[in-house]
C-alpha atoms as a PDB file:
ATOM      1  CA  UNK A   1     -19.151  -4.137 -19.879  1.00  0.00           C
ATOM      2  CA  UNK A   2     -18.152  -6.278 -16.420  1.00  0.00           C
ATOM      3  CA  UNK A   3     -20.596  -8.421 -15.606  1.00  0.00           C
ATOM      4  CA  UNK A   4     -21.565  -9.914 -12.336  1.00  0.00           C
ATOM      5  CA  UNK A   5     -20.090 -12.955 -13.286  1.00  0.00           C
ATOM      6  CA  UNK A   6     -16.854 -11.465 -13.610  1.00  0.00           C
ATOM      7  CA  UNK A   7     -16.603  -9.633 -10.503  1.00  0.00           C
ATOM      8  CA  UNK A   8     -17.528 -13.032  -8.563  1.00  0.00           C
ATOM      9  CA  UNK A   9     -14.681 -14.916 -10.969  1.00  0.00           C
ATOM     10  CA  UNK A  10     -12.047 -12.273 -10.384  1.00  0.00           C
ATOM     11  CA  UNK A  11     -12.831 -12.395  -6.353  1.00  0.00           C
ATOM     12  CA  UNK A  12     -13.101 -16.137  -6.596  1.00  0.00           C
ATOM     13  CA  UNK A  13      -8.967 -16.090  -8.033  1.00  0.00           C
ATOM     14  CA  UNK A  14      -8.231 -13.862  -5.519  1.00  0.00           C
ATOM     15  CA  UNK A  15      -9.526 -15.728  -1.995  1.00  0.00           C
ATOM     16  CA  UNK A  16     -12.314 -13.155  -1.529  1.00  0.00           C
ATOM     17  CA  UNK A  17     -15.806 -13.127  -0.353  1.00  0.00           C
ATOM     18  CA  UNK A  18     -18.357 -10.805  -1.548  1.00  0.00           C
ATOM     19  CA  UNK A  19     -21.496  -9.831  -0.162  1.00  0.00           C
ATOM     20  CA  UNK A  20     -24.732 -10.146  -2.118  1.00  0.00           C
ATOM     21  CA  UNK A  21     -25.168  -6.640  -1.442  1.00  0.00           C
ATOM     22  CA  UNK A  22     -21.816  -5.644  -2.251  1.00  0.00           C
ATOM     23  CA  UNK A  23     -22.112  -7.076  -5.955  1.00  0.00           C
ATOM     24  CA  UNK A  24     -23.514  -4.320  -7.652  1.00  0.00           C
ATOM     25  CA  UNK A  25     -21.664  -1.530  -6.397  1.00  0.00           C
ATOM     26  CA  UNK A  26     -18.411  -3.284  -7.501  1.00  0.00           C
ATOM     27  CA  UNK A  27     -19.628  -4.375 -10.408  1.00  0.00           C
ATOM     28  CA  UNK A  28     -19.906  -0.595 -11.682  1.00  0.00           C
ATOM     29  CA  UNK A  29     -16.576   0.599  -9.991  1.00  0.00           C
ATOM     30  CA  UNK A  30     -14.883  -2.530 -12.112  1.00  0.00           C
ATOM     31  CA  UNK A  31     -16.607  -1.007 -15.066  1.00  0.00           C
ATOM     32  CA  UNK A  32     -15.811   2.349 -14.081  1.00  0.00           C
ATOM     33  CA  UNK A  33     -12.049   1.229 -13.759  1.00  0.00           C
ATOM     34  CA  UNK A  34     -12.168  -0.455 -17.141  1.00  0.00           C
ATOM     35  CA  UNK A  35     -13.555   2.546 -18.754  1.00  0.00           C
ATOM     36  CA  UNK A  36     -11.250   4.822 -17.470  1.00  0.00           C
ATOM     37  CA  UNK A  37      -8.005   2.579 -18.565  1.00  0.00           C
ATOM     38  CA  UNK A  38      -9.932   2.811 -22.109  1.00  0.00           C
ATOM     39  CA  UNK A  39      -9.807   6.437 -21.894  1.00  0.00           C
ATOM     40  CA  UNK A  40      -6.193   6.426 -20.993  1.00  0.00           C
ATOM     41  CA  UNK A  41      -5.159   4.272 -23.600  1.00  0.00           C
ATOM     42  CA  UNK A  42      -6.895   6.417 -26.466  1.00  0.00           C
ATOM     43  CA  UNK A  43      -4.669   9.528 -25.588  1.00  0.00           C
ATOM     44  CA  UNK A  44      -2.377  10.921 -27.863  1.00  0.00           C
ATOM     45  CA  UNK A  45       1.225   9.498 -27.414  1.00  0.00           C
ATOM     46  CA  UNK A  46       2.425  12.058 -29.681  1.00  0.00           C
ATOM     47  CA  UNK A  47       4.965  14.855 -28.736  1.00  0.00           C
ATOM     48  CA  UNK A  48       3.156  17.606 -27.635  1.00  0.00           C
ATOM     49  CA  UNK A  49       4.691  21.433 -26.239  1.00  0.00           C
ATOM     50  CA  UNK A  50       4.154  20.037 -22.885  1.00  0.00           C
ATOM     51  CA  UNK A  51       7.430  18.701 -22.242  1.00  0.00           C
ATOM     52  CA  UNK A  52       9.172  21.821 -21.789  1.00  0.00           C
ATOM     53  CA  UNK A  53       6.874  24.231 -20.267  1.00  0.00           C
ATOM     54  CA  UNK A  54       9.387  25.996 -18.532  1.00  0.00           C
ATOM     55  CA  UNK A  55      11.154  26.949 -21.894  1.00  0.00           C
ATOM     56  CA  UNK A  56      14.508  25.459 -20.296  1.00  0.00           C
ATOM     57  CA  UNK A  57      17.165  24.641 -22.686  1.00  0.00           C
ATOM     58  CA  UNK A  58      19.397  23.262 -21.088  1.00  0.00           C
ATOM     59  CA  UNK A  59      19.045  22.559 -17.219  1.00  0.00           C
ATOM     60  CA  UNK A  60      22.499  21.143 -16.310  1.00  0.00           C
ATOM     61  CA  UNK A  61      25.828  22.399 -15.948  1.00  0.00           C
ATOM     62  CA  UNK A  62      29.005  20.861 -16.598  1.00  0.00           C
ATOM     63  CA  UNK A  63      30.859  19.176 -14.343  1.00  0.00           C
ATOM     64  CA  UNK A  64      34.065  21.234 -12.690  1.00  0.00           C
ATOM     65  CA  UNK A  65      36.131  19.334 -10.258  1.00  0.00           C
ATOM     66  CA  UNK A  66      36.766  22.134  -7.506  1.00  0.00           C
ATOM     67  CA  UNK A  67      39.249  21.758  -4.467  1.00  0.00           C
ATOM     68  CA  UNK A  68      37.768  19.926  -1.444  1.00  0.00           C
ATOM     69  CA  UNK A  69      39.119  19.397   2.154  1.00  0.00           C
ATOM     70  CA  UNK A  70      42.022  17.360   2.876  1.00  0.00           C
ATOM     71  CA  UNK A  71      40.862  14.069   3.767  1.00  0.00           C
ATOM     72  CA  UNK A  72      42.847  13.191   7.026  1.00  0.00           C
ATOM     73  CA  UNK A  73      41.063  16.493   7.896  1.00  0.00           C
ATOM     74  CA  UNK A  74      37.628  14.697   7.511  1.00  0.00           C
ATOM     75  CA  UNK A  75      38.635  11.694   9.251  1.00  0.00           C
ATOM     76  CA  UNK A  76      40.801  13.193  12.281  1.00  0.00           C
ATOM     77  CA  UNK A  77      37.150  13.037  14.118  1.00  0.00           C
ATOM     78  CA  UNK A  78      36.019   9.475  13.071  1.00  0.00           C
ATOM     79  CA  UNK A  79      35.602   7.217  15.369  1.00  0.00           C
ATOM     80  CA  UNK A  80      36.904   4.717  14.252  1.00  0.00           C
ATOM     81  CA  UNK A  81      38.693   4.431  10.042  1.00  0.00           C
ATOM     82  CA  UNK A  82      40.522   2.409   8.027  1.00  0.00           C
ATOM     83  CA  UNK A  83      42.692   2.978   5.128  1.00  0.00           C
ATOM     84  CA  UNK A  84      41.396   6.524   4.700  1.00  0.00           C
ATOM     85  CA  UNK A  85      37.656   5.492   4.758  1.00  0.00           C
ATOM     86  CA  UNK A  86      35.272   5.468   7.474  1.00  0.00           C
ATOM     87  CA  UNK A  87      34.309   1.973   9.207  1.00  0.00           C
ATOM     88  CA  UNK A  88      30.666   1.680   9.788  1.00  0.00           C
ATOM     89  CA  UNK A  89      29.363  -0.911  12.597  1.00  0.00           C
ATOM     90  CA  UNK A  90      27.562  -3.652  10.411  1.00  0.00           C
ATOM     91  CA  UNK A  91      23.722  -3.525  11.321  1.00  0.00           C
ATOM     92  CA  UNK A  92      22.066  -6.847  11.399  1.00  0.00           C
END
């Protein structure tokens, strides 16, 4: 359970100011917070059916080198290349 103590500690390591009025509300969200991490941390970490619920086997394909274009045909419109690559204007 977070106390108010801890809310004001945790705020006080962080630089910030809290309202009197403010206290409570947080208080319970911090709790709330904390309760839900619990909650996460109790789930099952074992395999489960839900990993492949689109019954795929096997989602790649292999890898077929295929003829592409020539490349002084990709660079005859470059502005500007060097050594059959493209030169790019540094940014700075």
């Amino acid at each position: 359970m977070v106390t108010h103590e801890d809310v004001l500690k945790i705020a006080n390591l962080a630089k910030l100011s809290i309202k009197e009025d403010e206290l409570d509300k947080l208080t319970k969200e911090m709790d709330n917070i904390l309760a839900f991490a619990d909650t996460i941390n109790t789930a099952s970490d074992e395999a489960s059916d839900f990993d492949n619920i689109n019954n795929l086997s096997n989602a790649f394909r292999e890898d077929v080198v295929i003829p592409s274009l020539d490349r002084e045909q990709i660079l005859k419109n470059a502005e500007s290349q060097q050594d059959g690559y493209f030169l790019v204007k540094k940014r700075n």
